[in-house]
C-alpha atoms as a PDB file:
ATOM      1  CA  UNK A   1     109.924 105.758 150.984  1.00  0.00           C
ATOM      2  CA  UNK A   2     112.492 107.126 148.451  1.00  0.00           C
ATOM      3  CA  UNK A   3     113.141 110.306 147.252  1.00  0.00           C
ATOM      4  CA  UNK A   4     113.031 109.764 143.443  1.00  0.00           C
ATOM      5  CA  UNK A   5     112.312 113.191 142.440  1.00  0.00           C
ATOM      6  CA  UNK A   6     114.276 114.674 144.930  1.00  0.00           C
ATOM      7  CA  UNK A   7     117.428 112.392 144.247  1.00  0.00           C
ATOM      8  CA  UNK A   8     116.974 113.402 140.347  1.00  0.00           C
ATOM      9  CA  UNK A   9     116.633 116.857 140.632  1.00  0.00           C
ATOM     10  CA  UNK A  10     120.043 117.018 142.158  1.00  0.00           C
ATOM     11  CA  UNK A  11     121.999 114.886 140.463  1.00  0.00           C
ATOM     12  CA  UNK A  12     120.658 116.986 137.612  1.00  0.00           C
ATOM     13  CA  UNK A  13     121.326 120.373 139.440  1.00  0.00           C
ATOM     14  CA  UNK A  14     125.379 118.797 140.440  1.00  0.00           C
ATOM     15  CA  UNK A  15     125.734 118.235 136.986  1.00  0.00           C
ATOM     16  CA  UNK A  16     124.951 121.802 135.613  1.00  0.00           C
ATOM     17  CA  UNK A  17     127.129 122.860 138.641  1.00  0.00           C
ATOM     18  CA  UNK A  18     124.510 125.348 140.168  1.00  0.00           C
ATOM     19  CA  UNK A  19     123.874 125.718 143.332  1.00  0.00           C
ATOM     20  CA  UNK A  20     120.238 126.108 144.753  1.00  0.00           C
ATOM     21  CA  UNK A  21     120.034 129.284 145.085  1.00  0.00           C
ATOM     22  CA  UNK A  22     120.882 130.078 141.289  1.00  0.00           C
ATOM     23  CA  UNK A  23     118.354 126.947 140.502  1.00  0.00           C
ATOM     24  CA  UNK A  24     115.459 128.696 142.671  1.00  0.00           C
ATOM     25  CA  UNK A  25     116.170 131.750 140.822  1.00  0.00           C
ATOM     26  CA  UNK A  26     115.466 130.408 137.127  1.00  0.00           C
ATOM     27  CA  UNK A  27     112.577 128.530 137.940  1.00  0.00           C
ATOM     28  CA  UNK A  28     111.322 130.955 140.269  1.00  0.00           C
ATOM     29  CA  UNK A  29     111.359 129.725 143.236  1.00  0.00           C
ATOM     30  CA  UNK A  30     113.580 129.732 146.979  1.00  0.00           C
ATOM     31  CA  UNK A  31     116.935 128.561 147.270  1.00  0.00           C
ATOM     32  CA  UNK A  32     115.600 127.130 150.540  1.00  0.00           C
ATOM     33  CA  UNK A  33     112.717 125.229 148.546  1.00  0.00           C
ATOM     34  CA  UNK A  34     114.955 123.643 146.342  1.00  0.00           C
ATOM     35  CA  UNK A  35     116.798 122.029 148.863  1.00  0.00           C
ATOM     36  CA  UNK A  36     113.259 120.994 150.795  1.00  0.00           C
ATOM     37  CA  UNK A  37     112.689 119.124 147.457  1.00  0.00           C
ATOM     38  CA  UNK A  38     115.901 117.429 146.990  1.00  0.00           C
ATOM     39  CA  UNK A  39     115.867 116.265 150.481  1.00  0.00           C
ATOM     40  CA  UNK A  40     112.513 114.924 149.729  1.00  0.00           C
ATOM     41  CA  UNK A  41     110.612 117.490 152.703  1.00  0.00           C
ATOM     42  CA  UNK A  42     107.769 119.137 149.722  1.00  0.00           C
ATOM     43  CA  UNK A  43     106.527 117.727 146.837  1.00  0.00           C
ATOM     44  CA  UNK A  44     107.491 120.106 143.797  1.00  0.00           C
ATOM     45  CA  UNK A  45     103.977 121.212 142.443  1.00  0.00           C
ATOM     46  CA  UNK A  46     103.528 120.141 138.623  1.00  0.00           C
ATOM     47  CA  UNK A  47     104.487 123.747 137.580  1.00  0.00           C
ATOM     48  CA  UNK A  48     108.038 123.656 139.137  1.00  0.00           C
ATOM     49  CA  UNK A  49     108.071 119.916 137.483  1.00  0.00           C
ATOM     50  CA  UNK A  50     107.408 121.578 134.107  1.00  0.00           C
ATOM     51  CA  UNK A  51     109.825 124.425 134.574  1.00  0.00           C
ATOM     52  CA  UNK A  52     112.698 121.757 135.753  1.00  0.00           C
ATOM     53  CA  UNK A  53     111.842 119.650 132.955  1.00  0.00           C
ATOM     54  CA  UNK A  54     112.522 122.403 130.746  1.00  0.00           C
ATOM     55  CA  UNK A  55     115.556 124.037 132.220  1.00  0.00           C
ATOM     56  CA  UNK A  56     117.622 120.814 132.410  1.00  0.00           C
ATOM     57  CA  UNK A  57     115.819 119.201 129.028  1.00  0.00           C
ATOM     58  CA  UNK A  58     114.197 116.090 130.579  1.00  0.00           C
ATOM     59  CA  UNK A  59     110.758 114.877 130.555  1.00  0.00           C
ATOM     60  CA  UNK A  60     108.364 115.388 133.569  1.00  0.00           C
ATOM     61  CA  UNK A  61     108.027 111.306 133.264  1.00  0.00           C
ATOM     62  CA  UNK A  62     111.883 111.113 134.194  1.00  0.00           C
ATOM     63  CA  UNK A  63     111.848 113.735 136.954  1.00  0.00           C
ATOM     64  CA  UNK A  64     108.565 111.706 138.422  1.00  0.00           C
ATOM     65  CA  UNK A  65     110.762 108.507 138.373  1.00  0.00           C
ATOM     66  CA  UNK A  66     108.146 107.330 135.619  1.00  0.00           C
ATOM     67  CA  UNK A  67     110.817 107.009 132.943  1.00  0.00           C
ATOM     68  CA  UNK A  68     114.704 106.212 133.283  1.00  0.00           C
ATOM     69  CA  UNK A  69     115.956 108.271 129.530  1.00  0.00           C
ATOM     70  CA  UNK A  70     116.878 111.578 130.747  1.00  0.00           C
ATOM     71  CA  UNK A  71     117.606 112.222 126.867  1.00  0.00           C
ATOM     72  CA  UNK A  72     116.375 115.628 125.058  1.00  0.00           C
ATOM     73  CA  UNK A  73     112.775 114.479 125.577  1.00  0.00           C
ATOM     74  CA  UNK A  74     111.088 117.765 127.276  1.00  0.00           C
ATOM     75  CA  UNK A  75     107.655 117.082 125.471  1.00  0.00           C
ATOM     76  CA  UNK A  76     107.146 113.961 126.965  1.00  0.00           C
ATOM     77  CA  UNK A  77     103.736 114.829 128.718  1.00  0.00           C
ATOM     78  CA  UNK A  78     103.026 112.803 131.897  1.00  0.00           C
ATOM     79  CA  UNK A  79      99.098 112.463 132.806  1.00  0.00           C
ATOM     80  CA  UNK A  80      97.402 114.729 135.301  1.00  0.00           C
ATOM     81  CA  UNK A  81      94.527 114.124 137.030  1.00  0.00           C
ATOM     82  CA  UNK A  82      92.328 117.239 138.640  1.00  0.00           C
ATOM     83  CA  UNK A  83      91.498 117.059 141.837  1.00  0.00           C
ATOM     84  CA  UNK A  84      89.123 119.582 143.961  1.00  0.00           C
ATOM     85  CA  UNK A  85      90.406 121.870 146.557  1.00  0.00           C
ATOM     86  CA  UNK A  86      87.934 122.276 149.795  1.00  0.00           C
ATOM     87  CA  UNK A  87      87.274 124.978 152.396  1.00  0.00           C
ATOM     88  CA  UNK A  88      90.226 126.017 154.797  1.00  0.00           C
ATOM     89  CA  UNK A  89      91.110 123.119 157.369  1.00  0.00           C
ATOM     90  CA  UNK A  90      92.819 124.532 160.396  1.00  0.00           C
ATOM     91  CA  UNK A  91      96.330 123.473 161.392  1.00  0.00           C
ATOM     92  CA  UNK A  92      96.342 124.053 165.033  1.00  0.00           C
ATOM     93  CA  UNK A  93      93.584 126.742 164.976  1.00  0.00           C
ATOM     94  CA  UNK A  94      89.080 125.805 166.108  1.00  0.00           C
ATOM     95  CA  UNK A  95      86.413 126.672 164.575  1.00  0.00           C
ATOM     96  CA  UNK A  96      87.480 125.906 160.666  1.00  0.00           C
ATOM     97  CA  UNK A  97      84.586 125.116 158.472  1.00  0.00           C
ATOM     98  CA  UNK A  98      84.425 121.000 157.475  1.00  0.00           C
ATOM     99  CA  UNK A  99      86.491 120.357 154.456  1.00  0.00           C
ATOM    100  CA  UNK A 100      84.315 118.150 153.000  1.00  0.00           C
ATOM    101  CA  UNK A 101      81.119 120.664 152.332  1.00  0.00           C
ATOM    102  CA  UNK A 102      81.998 122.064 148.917  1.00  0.00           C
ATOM    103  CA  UNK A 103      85.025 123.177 146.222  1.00  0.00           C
ATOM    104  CA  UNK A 104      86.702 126.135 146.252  1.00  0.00           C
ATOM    105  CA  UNK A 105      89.389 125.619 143.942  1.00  0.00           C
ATOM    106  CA  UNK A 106      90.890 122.807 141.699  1.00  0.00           C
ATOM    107  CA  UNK A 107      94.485 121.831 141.165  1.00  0.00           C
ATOM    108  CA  UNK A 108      96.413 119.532 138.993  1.00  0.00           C
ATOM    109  CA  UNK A 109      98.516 116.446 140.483  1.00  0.00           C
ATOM    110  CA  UNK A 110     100.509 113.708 138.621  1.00  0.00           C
ATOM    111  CA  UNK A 111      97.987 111.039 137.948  1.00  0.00           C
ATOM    112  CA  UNK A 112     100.168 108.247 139.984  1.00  0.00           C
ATOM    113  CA  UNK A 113      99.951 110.404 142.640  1.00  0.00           C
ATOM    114  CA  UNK A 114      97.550 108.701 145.349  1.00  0.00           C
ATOM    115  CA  UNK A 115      94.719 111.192 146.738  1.00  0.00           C
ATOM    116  CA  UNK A 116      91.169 112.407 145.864  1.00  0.00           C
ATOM    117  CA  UNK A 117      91.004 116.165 147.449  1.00  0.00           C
ATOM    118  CA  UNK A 118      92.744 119.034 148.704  1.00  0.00           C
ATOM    119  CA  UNK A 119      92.454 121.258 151.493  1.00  0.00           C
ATOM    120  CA  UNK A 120      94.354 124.749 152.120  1.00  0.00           C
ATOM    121  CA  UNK A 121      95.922 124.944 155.429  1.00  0.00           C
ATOM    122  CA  UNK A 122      95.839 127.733 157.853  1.00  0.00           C
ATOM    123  CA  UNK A 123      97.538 128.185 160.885  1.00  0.00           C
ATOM    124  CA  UNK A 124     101.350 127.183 161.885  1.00  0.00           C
ATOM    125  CA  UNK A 125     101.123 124.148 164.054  1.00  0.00           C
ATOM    126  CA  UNK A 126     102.791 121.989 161.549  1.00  0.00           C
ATOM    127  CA  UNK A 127     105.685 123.835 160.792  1.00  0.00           C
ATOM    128  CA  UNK A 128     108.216 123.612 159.151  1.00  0.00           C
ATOM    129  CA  UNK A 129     107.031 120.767 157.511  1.00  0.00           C
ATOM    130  CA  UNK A 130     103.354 122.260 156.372  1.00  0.00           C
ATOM    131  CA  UNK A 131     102.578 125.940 156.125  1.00  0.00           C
ATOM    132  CA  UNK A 132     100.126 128.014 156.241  1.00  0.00           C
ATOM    133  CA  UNK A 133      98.965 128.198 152.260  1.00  0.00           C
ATOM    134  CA  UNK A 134     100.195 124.583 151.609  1.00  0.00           C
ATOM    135  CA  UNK A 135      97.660 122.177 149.965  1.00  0.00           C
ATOM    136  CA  UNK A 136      97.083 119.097 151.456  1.00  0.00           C
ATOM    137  CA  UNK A 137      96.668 116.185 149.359  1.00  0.00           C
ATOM    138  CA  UNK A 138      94.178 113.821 151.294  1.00  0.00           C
ATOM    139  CA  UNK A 139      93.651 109.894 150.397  1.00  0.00           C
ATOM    140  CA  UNK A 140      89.871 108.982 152.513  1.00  0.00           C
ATOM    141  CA  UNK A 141      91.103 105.143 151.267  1.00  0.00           C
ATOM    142  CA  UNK A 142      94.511 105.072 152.948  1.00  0.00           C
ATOM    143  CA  UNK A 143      95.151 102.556 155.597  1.00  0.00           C
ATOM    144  CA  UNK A 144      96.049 105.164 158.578  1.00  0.00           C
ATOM    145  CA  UNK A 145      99.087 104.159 161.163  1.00  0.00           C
ATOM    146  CA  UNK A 146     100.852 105.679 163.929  1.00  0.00           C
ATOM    147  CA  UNK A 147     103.033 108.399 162.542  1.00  0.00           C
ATOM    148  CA  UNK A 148     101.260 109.241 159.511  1.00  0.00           C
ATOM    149  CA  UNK A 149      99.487 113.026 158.800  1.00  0.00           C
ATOM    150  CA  UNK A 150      96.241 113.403 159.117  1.00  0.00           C
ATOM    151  CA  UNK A 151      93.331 115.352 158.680  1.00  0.00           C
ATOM    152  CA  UNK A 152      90.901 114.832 161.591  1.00  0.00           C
ATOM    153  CA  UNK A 153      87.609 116.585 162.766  1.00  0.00           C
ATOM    154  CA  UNK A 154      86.305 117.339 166.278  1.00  0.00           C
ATOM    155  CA  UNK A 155      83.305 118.281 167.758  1.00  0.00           C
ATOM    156  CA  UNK A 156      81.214 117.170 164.969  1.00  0.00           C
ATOM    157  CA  UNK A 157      83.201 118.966 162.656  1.00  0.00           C
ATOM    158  CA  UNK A 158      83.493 121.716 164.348  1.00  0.00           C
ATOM    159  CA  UNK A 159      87.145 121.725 164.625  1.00  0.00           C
ATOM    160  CA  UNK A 160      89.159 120.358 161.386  1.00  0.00           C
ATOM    161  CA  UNK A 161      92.638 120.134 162.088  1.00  0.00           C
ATOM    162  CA  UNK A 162      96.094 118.789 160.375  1.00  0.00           C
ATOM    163  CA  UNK A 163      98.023 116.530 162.619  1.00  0.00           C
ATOM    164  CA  UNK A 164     100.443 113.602 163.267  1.00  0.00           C
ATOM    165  CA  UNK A 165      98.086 110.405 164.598  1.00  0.00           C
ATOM    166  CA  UNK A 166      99.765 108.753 166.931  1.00  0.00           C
ATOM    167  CA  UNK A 167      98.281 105.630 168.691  1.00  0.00           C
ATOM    168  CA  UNK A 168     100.299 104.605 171.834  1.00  0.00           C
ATOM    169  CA  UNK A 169     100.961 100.859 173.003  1.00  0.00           C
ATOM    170  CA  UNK A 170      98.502 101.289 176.268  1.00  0.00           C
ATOM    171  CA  UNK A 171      95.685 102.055 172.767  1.00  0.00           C
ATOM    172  CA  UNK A 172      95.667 105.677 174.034  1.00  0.00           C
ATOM    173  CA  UNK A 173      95.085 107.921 170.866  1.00  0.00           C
ATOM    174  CA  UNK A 174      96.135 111.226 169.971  1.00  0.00           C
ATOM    175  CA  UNK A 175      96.648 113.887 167.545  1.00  0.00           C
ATOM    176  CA  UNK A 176     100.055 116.036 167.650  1.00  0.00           C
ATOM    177  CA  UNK A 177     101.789 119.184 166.128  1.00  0.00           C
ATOM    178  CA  UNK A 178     105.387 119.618 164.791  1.00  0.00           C
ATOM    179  CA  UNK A 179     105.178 122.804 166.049  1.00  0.00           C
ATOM    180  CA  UNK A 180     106.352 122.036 169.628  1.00  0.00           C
ATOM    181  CA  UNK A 181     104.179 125.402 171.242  1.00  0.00           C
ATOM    182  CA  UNK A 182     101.538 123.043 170.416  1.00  0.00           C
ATOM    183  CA  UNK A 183     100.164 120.359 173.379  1.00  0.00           C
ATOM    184  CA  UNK A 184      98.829 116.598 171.983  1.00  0.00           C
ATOM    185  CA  UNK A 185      95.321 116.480 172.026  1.00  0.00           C
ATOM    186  CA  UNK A 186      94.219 113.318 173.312  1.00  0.00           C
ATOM    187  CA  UNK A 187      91.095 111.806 171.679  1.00  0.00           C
ATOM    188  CA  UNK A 188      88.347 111.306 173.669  1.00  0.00           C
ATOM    189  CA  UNK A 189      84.927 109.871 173.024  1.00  0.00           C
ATOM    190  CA  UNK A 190      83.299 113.280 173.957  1.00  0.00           C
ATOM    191  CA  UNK A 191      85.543 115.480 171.741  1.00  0.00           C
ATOM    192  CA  UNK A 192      83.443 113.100 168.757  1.00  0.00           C
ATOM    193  CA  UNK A 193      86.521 112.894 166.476  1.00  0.00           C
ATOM    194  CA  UNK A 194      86.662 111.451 163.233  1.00  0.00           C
ATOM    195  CA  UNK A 195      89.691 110.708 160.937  1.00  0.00           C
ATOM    196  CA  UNK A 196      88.686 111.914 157.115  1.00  0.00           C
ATOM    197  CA  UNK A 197      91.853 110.854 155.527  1.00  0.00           C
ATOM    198  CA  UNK A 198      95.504 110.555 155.507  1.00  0.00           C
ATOM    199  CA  UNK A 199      97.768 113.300 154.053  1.00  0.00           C
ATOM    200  CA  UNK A 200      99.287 111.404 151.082  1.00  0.00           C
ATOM    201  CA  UNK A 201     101.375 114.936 149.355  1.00  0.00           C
ATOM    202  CA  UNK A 202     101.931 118.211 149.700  1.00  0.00           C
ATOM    203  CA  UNK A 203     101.221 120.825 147.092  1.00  0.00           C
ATOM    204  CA  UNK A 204     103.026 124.160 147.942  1.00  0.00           C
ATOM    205  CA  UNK A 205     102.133 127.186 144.954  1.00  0.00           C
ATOM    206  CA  UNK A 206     105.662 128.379 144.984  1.00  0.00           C
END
């Protein structure tokens, strides 16, 4: 998929001629997350959108790829859309409570973005990629393939976990870390899995 945002952000950033360190700094936010947004790693939440927006005087709309003028047009609001934020989901770690049982936050996300809750991560199994802290924006609707992130529940629900879904050619199914300390678990009819939803963004609270 391209990396709209990212791809805008520095193209804007080359043509101040900052680097992103000295970016992160004025917005508030690492030199080292800069560059995990240009490269198109992390979605920027919608506060660093606003604060980029304002620094290099574009509209949110034209950092979200929504709108091509990159003119003087900072007050150009693009819609939001609040979504709830559920009970910790472990990444790599049993015994999290289900997601799915009630709110315990709420957080704004660009309204074209695809994905109807949230869930806080804990645990480090998907690093570098997801951290512990991160939101993860989950879609229940999305069509799920091999490859894609995940947010799956064993035991009942028991165990809620982040991982990759990976479904092999001999049908053999599995769930895996980035992490690589981390073995596959291999889904089994008595582990009584079930795949909530696919991990659609990522909303990091820089």
């Amino acid at each position: 998929m391209k990396n709209e945002i990212g791809e805008r952000i520095k193209k804007l950033r080359e043509r101040k001629g900052i680097s992103r360190e000295k970016l992160g700094a004025i917005i508030g936010i690492a030199g080292n997350s800069v560059y995990r947004i240009e490269a198109g790693i992390n979605k920027p939440s919608a506060e660093v959108i606003i604060e980029l927006a304002k620094y290099f005087d574009v509209s949110t709309d034209y950092l979200l790829g929504l709108d091509n003028i990159s003119g003087n047009d900072t007050y150009v609001r693009v819609e939001m859309k609040k979504i709830p934020v559920y009970e910790k989901v472990a990444a790599g770690v049993s015994g999290a409570a289900q997601p799915v049982d009630y709110p315990i936050d709420e957080i704004y996300i660009p309204k074209g973005w695809k994905g109807t809750f949230a869930v806080e991560v804990v645990g480090d199994s998907m690093e570098p990629e997801i951290k512990e802290g991160d939101y993860v924006i989950v879609d229940p609707e999305s069509y799920i393939d091999s490859g894609n992130r995940v947010i799956a529940l064993l035991n009942d629900g028991e165990d809620a976990l982040v991982k990759v879904f990976r479904k092999t050619f001999d049908g053999t199914i599995m769930l895996y870390s980035l992490n690589p300390k981390y073995e596959p678990i291999i889904l089994t009819p008595d582990l009584r899995w079930k795949i909530i939803g696919k991990v659609v963004n990522l909303y990091r609270r820089y």
